[in-house]
Protein backbone atom coordinates (compact mmCIF):
# COMPACT_ATOMS: atom_id res chain seq x y z
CA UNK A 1 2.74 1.35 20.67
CA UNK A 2 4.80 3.47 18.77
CA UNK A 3 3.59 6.25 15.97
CA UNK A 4 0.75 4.94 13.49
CA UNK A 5 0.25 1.99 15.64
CA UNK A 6 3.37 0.35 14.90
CA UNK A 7 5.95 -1.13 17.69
CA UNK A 8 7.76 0.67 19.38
CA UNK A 9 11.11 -1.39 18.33
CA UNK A 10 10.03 0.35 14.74
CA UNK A 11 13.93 1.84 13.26
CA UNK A 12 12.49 5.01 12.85
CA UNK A 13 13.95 7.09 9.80
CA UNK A 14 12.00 10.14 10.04
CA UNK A 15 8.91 11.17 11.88
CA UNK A 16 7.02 13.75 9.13
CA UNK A 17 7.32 12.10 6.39
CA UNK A 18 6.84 8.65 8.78
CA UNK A 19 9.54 6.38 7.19
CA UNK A 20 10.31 3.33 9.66
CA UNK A 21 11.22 -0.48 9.40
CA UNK A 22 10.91 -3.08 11.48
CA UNK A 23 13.82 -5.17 13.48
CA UNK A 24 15.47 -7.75 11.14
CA UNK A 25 14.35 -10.57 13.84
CA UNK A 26 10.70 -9.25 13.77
CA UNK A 27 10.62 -9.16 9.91
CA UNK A 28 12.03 -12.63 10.07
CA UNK A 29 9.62 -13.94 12.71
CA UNK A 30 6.24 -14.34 10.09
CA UNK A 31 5.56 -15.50 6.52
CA UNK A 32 3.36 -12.57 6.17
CA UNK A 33 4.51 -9.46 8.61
CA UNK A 34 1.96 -8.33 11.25
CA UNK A 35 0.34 -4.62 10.20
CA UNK A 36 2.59 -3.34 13.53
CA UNK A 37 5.71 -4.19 11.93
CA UNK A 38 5.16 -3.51 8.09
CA UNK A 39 7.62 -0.78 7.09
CA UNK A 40 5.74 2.58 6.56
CA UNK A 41 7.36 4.94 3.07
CA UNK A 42 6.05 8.21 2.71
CA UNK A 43 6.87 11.22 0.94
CA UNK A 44 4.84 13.88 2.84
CA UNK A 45 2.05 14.55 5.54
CA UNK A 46 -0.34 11.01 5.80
CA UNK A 47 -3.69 12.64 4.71
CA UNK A 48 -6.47 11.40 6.52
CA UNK A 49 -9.81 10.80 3.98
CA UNK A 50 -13.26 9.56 5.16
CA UNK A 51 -14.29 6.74 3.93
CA UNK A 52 -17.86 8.04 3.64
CA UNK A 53 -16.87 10.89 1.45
CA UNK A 54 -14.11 9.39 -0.20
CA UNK A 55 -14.88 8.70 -4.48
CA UNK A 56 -12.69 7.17 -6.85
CA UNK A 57 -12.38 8.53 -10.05
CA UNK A 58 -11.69 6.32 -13.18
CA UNK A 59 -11.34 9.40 -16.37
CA UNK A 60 -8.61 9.89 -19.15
CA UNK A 61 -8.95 7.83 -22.16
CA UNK A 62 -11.71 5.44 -21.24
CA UNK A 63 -15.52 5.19 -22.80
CA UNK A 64 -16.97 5.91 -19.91
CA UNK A 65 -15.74 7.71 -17.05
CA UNK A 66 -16.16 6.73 -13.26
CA UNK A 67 -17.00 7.98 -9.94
CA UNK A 68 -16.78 5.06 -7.65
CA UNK A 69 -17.65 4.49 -3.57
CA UNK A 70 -16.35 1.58 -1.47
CA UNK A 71 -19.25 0.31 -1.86
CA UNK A 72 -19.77 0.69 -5.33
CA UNK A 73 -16.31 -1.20 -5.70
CA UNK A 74 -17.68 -4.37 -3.37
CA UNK A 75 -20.89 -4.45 -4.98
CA UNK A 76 -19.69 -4.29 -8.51
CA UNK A 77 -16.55 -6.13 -8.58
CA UNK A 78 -15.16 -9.40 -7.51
CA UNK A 79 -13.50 -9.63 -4.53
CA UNK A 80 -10.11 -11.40 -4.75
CA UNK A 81 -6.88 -11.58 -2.41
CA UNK A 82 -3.09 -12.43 -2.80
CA UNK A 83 -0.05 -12.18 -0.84
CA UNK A 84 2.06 -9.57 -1.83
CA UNK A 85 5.80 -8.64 -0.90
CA UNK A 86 6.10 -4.55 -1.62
CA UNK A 87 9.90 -3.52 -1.57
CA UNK A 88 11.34 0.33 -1.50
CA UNK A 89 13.37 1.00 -4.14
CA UNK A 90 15.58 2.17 -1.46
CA UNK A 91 15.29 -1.31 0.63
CA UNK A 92 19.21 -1.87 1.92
CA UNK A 93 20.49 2.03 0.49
CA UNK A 94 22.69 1.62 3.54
CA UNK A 95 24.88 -0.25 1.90
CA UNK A 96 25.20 2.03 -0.73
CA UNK A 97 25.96 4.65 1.59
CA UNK A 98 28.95 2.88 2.88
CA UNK A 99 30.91 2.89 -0.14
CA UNK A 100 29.88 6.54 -0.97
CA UNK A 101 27.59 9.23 0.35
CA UNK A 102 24.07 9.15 -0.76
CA UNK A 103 22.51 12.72 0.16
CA UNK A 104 18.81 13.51 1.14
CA UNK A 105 17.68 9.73 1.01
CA UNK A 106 16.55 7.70 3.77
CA UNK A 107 19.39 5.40 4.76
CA UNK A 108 17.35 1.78 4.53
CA UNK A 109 18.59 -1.25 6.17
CA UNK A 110 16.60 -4.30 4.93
CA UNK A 111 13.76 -3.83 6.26
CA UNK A 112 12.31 -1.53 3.54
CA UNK A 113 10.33 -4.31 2.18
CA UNK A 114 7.28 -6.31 3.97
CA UNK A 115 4.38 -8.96 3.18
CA UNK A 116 0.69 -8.76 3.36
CA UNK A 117 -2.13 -10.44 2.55
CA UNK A 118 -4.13 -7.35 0.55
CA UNK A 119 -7.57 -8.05 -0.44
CA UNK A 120 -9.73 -5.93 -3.26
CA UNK A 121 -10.50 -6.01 -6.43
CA UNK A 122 -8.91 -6.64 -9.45
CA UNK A 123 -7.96 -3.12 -11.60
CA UNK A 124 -8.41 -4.61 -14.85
CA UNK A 125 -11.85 -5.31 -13.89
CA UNK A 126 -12.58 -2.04 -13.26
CA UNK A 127 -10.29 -0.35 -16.42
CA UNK A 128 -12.71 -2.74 -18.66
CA UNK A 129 -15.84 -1.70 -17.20
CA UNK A 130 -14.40 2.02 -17.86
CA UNK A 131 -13.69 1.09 -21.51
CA UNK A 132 -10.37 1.64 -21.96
CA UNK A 133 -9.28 3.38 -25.43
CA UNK A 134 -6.80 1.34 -27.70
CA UNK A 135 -4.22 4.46 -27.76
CA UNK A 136 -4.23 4.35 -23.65
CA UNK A 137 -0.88 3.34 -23.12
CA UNK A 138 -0.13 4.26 -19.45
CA UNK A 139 -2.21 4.42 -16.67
CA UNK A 140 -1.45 6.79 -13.87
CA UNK A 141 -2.55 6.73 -10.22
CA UNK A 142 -3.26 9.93 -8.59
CA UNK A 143 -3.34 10.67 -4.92
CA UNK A 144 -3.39 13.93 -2.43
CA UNK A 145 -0.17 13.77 -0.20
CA UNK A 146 1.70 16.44 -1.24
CA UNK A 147 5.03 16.15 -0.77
CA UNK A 148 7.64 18.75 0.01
CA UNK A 149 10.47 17.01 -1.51
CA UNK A 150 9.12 17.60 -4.98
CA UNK A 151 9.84 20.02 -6.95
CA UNK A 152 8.12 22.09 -7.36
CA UNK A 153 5.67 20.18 -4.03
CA UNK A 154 2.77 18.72 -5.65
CA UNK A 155 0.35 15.63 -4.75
CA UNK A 156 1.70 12.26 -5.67
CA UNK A 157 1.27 10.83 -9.10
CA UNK A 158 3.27 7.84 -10.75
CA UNK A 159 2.06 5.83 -13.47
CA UNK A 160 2.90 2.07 -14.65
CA UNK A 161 2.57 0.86 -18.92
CA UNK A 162 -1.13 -0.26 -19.85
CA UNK A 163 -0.13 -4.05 -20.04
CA UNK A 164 1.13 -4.15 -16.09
CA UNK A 165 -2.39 -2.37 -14.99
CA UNK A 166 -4.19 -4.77 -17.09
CA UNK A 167 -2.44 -7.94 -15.50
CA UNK A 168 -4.78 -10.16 -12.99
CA UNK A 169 -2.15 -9.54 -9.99
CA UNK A 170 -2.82 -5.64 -10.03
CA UNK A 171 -5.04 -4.94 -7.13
CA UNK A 172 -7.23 -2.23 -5.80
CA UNK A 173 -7.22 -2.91 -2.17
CA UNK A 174 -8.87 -2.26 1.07
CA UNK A 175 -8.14 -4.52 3.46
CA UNK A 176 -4.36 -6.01 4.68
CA UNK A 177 -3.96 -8.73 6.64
CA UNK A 178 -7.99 -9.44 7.05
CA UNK A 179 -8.71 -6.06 8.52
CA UNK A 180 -9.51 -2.67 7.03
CA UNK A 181 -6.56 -0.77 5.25
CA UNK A 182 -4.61 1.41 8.01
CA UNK A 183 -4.53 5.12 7.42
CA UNK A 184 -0.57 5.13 7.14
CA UNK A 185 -1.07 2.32 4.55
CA UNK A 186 -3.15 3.97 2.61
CA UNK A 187 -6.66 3.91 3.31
CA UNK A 188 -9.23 4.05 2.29
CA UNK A 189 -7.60 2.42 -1.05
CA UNK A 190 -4.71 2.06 -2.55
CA UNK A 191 -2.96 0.17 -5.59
CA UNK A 192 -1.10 -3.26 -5.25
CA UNK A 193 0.95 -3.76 -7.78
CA UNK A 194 3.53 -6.91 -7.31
CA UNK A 195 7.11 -7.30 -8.12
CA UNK A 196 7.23 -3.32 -9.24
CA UNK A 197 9.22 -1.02 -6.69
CA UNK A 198 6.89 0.23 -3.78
CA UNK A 199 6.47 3.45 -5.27
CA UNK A 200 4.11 2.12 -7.66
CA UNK A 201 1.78 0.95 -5.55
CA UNK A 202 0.13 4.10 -4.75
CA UNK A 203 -1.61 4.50 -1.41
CA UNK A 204 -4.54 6.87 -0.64
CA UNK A 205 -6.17 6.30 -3.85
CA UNK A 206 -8.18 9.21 -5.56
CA UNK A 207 -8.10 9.00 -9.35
CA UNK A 208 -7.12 6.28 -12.35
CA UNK A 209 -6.80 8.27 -15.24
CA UNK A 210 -5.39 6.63 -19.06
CA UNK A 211 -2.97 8.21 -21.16
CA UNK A 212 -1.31 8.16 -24.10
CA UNK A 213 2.27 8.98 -22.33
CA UNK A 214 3.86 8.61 -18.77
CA UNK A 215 2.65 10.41 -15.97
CA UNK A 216 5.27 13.90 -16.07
CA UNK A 217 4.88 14.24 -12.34
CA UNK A 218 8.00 14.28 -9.96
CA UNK A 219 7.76 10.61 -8.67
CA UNK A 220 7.77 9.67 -12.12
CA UNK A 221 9.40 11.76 -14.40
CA UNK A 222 12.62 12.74 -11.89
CA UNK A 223 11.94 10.66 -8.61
CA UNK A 224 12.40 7.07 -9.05
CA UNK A 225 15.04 6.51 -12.35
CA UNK A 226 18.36 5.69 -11.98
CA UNK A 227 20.69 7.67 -13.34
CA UNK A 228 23.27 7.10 -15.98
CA UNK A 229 27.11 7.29 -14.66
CA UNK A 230 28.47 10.78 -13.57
CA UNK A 231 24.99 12.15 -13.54
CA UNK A 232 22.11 12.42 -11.24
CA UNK A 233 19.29 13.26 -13.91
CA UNK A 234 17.54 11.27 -16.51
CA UNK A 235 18.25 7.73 -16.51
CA UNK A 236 16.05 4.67 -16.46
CA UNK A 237 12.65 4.66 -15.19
CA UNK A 238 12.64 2.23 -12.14
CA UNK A 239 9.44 -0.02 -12.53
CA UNK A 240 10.10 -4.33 -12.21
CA UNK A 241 12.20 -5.27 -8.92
CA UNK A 242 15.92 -7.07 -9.46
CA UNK A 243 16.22 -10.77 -7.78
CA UNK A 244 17.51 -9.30 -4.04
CA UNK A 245 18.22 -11.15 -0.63
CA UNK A 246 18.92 -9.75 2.77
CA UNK A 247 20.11 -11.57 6.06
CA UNK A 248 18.17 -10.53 8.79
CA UNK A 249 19.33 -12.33 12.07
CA UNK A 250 21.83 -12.38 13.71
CA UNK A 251 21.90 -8.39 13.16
CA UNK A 252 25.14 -6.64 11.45
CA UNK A 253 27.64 -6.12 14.42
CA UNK A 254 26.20 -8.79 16.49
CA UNK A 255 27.93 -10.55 19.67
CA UNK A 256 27.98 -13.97 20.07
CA UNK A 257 29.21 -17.25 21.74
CA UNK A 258 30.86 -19.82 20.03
CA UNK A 259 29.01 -22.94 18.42
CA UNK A 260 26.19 -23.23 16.08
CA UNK A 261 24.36 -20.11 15.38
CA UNK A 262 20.76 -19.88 12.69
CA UNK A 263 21.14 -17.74 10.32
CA UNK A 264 18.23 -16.55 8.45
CA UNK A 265 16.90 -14.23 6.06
CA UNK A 266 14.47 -13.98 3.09
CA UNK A 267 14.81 -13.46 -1.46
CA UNK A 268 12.64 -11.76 -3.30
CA UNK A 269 12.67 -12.69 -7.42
CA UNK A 270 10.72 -9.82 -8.50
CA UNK A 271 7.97 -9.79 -11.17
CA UNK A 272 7.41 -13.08 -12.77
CA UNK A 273 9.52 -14.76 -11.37
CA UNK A 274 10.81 -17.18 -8.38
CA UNK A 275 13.79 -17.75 -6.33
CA UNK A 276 15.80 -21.39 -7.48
CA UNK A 277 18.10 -21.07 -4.60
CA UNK A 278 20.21 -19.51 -1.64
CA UNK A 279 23.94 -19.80 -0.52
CA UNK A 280 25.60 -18.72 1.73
CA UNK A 281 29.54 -17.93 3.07
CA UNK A 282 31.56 -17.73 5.97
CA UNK A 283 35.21 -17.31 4.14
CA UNK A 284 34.76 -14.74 1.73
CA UNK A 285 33.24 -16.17 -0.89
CA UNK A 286 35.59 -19.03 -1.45
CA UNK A 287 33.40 -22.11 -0.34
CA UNK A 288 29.05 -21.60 -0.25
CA UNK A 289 26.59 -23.85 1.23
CA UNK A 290 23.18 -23.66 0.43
CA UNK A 291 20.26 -23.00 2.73
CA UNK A 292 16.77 -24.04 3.53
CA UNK A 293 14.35 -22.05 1.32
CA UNK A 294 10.51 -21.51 2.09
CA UNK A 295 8.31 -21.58 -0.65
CA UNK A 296 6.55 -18.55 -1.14
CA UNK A 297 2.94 -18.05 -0.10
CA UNK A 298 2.36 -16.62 -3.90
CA UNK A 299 3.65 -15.63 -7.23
CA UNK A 300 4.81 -12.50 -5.79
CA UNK A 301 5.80 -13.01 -2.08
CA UNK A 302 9.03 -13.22 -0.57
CA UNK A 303 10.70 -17.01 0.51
CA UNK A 304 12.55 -17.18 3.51
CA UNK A 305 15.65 -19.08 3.89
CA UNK A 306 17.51 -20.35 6.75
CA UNK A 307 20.66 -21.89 7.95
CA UNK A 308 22.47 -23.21 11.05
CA UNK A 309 26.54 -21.96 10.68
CA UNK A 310 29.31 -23.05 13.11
CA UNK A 311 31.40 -20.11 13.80
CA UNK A 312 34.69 -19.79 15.11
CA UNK A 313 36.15 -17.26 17.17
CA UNK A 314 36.58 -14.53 15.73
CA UNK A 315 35.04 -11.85 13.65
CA UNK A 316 33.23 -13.72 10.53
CA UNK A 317 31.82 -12.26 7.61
CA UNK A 318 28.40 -13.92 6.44
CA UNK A 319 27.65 -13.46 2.76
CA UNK A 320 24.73 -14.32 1.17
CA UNK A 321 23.33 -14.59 -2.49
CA UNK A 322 20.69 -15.69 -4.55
CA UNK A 323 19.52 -16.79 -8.23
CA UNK A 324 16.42 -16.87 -9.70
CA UNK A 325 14.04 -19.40 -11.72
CA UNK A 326 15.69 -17.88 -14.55
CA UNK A 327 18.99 -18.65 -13.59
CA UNK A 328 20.03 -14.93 -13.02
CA UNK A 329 22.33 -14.07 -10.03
CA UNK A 330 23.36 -11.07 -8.28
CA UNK A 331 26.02 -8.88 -8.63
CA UNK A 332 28.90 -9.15 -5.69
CA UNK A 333 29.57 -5.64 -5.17
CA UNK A 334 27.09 -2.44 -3.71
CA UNK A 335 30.07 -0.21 -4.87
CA UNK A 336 29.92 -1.85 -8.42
CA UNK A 337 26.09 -0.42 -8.19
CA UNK A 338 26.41 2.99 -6.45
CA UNK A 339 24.13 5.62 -7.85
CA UNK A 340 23.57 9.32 -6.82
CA UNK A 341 19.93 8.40 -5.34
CA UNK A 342 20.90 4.64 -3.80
CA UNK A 343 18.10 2.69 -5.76
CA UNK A 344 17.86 -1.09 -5.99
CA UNK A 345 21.20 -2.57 -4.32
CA UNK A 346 20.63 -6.31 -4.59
CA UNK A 347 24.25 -6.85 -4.32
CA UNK A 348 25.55 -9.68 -2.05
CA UNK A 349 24.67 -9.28 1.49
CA UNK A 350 27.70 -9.24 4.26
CA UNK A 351 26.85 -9.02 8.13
CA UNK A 352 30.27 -8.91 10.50
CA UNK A 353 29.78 -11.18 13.17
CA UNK A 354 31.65 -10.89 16.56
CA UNK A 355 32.62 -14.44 17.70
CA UNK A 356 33.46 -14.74 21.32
């Protein structure tokens, strides 16, 4: 067992911060992805909070401000569960980083994305019982690792518009995949929110607070926008995920013997929506066939797709894409989306395959 409890096959991007993903063929072995393999983003140090002493504060712009327990969450609130895809916004930077060198960011295959079954309570249920003010119009989640990457370093803070944190899916959760919340997940609680990058769903969970603006921390206000051409500040404020697909087996560079060979992978549609269909192509985009596709195991889980290819000798390129149920596709190029931080590629996917 490798660092955090996770296998020790883990592709291991950095040990402090703890940034790892799992193996494409162990991602692609499970509807929902074992706690062992999910990949683990962090920013700084994992803090380590007892669950005994741990509160949650609910404060800002409400009618009446909250210090919660655990227990005071299971007791008061519903319980409710949902399977739940989380993405990086840097899931598959590495192909970014081909075309042009992204500096200081982890290099992501596309792996930066898992599924779990998180179970909690609902936010909204716990904003109303708060009594949230009409002029809150962001809600921003506080937590204690401090990051070093900041600037200046300062605990983590994002926040997401008043609307999204209202919405049923939004979850306060404390348990993944049936058991409690891992540390390196977040425990004792974090935030769930579906089809929004990963870095929304804050883990380690100390404080909801409602505003009238955005949350000016560094994961917010700098962190996490993508920047307009030629410049690496500013720039749009990264929140819903873009319809994406990845292959995951056979790996990039793999050997193989002639004959039929599975291909498989998984697409993601992001918030609200659902993925209509997966092709896939062996000559460079000139003919596409279209795969098997999995229906997802809710609104906002990943499907996985899958495909048996007969490959010549050779070396073959495998391309992949994907629309959505609102008949969006994605865009053929990673250089045609290159940016200075290597957020959200959801261009075409290409593995080289060595045909033997």
């Amino acid at each position: 067992m490798g660092m955090w409890g996770k296998r020790d096959d883990m592709v291991v991007h950095g040990q402090e911060p703890f940034n790892a993903e799992p193996p494409g063929a162990v991602l692609a072995g499970a509807a929902v992805t074992p706690v062992d393999a999910f990949y683990s983003r962090n920013h700084g140090p994992v803090p380590r909070l007892d669950p005994a002493d741990w509160r949650l504060v609910v404060d800002g712009l409400v009618t009446r401000p909250l210090l919660l327990s655990l227990d005071d969450l299971r007791s008061r609130f519903d319980a409710t569960e949902a399977t739940v895809t989380l993405q990086c916004a840097g899931n598959r930077r590495a192909d970014l980083t081909a075309v042009r060198a992204v500096t200081g960011e982890t290099p992501w295959g596309p792996g930066a994305l898992s599924t779990a079954r998180f179970g909690g309570t609902r936010l909204a249920d716990v904003l109303v019982h708060a009594g949230v003010a009409p002029e809150a119009a962001h809600i921003a989640f506080h937590a204690p690792d401090v990051s070093p990457s900041a600037d200046p370093p300062q605990p983590y803070e994002v926040s997401v518009p008043r609307d999204r944190a209202l919405a049923p899916d939004v979850l306060l959760a404390w348990t993944m995949n049936g058991a409690p919340l891992p540390t390196v997940h977040g425990a004792p609680l974090r935030v769930v929110v579906p089809g929004w990058i990963g870095a929304r769903s804050v883990k380690w969970l100390t404080r909801v607070t409602a505003r009238t603006t955005p949350s000016d921390g560094y994961f917010q206000a700098t962190a996490y926008r993508l920047p307009p051409a030629g410049r690496d500040t500013e720039g749009v404020t990264l929140g819903p995920l873009p319809l994406n697909c990845a292959v995951l087996t056979p790996y990039d560079g793999a050997v193989l013997p002639r004959g039929p060979v599975e291909v498989t992978g998984y697409a993601l549609a992001g918030e609200g929506r659902t993925v209509a269909r997966v092709e896939v192509s062996t000559d460079g985009g000139r003919a596409w066939s279209r795969t098997a596709l999995d229906e997802p195991d809710g609104p906002e889980a990943w499907q996985r797709w899958r495909t048996t290819l007969d490959l010549p000798a050779g070396d073959v390129h495998v391309l992949a894409r994907a629309w959505d149920s609102s008949g969006t596709g994605m865009p053929e190029s990673p250089a045609s989306l290159w940016n200075p931080k290597g957020y959200v590629n959801n261009a075409w996917p290409r593995v080289r395959l060595r045909v033997r």
